[in-house]
C-alpha atoms as a PDB file:
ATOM      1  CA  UNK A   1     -16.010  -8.579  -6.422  1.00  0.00           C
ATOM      2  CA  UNK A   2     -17.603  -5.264  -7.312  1.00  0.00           C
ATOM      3  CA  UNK A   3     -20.132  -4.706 -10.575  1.00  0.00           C
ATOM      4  CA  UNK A   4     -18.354  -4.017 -13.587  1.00  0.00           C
ATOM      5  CA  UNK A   5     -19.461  -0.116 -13.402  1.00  0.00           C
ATOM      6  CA  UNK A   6     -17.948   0.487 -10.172  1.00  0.00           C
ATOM      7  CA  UNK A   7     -14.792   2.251  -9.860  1.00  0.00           C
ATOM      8  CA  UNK A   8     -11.426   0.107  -9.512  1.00  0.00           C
ATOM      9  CA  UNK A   9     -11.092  -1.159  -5.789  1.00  0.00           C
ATOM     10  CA  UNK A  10      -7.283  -1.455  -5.359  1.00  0.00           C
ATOM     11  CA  UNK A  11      -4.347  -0.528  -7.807  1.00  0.00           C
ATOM     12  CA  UNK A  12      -4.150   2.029 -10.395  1.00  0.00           C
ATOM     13  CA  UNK A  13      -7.429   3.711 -10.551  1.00  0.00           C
ATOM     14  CA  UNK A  14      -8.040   2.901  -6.663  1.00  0.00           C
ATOM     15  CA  UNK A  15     -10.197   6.227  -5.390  1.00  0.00           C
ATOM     16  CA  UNK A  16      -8.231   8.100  -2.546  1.00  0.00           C
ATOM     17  CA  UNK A  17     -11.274   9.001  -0.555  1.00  0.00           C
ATOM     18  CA  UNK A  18     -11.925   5.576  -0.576  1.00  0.00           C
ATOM     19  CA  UNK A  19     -12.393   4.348   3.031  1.00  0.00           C
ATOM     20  CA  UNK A  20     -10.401   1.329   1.794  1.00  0.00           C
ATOM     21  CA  UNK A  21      -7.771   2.917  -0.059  1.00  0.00           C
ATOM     22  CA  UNK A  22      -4.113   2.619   0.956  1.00  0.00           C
ATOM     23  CA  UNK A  23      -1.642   5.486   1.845  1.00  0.00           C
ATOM     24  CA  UNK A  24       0.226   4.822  -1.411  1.00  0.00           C
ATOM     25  CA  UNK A  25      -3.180   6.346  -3.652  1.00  0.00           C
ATOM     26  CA  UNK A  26      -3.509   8.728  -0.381  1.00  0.00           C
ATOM     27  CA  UNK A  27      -0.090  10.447  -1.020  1.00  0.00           C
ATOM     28  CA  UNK A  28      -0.257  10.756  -4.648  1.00  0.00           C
ATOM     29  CA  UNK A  29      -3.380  12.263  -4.622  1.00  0.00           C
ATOM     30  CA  UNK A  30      -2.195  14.534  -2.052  1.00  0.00           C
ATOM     31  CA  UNK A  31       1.138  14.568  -3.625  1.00  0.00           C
ATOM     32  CA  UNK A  32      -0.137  15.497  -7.134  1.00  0.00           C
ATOM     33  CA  UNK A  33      -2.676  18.599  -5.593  1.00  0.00           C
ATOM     34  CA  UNK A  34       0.725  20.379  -3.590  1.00  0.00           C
ATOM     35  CA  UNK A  35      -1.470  19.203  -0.377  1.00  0.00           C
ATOM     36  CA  UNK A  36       1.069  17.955   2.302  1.00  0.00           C
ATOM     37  CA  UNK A  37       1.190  14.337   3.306  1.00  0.00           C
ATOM     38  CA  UNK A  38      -0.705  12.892   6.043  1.00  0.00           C
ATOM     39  CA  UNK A  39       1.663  10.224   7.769  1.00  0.00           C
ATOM     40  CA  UNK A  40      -0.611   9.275  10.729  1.00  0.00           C
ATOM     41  CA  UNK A  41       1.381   8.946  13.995  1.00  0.00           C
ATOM     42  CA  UNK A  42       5.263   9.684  14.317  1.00  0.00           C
ATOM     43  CA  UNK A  43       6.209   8.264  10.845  1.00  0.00           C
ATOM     44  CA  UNK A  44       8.159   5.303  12.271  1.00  0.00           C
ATOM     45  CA  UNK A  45       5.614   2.895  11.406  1.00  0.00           C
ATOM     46  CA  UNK A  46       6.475   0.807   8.686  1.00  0.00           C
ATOM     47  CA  UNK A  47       4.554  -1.357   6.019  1.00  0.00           C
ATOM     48  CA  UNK A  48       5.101  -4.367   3.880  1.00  0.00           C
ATOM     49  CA  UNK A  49       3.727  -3.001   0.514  1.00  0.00           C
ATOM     50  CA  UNK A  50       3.125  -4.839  -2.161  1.00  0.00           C
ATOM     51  CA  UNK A  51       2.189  -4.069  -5.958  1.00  0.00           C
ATOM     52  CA  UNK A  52      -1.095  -5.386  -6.999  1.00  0.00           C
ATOM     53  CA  UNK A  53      -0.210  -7.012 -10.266  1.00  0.00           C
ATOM     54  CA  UNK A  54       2.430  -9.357  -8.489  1.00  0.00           C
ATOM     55  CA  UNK A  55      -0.239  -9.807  -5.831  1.00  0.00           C
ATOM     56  CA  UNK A  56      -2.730 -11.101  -8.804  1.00  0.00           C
ATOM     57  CA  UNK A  57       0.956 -12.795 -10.602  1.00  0.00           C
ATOM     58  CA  UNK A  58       1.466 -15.154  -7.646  1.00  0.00           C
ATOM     59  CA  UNK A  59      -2.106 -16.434  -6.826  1.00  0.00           C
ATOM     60  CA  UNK A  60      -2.487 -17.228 -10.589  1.00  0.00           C
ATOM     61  CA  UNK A  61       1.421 -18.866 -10.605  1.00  0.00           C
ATOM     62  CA  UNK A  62      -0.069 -20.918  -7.931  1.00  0.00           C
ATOM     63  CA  UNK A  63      -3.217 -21.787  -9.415  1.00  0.00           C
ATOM     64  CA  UNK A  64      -2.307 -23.418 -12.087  1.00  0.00           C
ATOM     65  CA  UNK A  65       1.325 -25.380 -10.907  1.00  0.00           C
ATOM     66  CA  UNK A  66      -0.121 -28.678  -9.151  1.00  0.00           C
ATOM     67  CA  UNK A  67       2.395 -29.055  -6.538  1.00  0.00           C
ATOM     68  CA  UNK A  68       1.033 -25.446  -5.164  1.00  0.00           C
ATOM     69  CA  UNK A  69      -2.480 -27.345  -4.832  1.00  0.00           C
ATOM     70  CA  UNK A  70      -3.870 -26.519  -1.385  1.00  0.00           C
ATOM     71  CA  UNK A  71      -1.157 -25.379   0.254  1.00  0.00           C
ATOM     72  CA  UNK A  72      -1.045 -21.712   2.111  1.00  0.00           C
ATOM     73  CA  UNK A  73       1.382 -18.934   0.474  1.00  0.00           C
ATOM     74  CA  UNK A  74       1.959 -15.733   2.046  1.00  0.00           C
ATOM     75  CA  UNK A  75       2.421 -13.235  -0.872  1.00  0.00           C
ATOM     76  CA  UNK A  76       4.235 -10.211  -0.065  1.00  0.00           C
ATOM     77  CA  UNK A  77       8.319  -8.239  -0.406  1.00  0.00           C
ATOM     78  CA  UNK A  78       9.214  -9.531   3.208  1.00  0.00           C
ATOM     79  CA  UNK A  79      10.740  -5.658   3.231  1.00  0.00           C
ATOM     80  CA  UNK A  80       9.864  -3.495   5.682  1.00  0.00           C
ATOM     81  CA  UNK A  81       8.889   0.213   4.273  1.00  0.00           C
ATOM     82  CA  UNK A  82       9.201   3.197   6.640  1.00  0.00           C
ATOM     83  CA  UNK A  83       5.749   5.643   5.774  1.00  0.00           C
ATOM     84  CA  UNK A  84       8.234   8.444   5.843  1.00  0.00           C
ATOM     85  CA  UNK A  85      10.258   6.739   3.303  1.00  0.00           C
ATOM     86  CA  UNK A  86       7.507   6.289   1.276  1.00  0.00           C
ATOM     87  CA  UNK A  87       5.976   9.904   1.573  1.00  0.00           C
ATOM     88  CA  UNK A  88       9.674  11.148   0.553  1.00  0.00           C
ATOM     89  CA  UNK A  89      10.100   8.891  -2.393  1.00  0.00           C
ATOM     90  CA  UNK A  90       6.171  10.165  -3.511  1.00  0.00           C
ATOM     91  CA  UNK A  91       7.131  13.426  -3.359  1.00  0.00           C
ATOM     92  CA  UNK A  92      10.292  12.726  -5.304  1.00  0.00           C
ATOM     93  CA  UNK A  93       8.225  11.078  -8.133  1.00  0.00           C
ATOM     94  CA  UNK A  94       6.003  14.213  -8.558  1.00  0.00           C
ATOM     95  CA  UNK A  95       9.068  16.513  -8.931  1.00  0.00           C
ATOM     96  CA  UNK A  96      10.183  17.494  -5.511  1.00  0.00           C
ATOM     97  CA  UNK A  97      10.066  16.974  -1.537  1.00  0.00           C
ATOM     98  CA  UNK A  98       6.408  17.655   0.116  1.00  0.00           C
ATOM     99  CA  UNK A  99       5.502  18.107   3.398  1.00  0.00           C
ATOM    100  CA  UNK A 100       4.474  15.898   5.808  1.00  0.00           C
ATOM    101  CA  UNK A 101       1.695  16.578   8.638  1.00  0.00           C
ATOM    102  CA  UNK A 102       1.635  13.808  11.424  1.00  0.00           C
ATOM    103  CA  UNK A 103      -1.656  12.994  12.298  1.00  0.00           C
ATOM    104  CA  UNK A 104      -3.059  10.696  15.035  1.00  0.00           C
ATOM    105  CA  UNK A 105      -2.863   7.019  14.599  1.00  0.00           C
ATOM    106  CA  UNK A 106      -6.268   5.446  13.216  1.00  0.00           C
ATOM    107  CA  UNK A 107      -7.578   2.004  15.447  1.00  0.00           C
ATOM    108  CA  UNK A 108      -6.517  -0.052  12.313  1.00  0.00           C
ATOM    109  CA  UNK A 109      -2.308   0.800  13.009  1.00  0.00           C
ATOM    110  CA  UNK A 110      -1.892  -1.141  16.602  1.00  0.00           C
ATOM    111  CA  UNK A 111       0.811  -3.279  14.563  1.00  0.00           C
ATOM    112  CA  UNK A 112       4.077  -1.195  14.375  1.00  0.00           C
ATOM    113  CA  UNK A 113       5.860  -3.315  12.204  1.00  0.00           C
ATOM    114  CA  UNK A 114       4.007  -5.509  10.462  1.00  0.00           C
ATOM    115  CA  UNK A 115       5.823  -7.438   7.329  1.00  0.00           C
ATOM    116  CA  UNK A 116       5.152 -10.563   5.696  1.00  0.00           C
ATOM    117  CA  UNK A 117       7.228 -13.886   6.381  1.00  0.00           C
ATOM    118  CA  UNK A 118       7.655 -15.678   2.901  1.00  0.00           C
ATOM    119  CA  UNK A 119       9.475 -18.545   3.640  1.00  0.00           C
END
């Protein structure tokens, strides 16, 4: 964990230039300025997002119900999120369609489809 006078790591408040920071923050920020959207690769890549708070909401439901005691959840929407989807539905939220650049993929994106199994 970070000092408390550090800015917020993940979530609301989560810095877009961040080298850690997801492409949700990314397109807002980019969203909110009129800048167009930077989907790296084709835009068929898809994600598994999931929202901090339920993130925080299950590991604290499973701290404190004794059956969950050490065993291994996988915390997650088991949905699989197209970028392009989500760069459309950002640009929705701010009040109308943006455009989308296609960059090149970054090292990190050698998964295509990556989506969590929560059975």
């Amino acid at each position: 964990m970070g000092q408390p006078d550090e800015p917020a790591r993940r979530g609301p408040g989560h810095l877009p230039d961040d080298a850690y920071c997801g492409v949700v923050n990314r397109f807002f920020a980019a969203a909110i300025a009129g800048e167009p959207l930077l989907v790296n690769g084709d835009g068929g890549r898809t994600r598994d997002f999931t929202y901090v708070d339920d993130a925080v909401d299950a590991t604290l439901l499973a701290a404190v119900n004794p059956p969950a005691q050490g065993e291994v959840f996988n915390v997650g929407t088991a949905a699989r999120s197209p970028t392009t989807e989500l760069a459309a539905a950002i640009g929705r939220a701010v009040g109308g369609a943006m455009e989308m650049l296609h960059g090149d993929l970054r090292l990190i994106d050698n998964i295509r489809r990556p989506v969590v199994n929560i059975e």
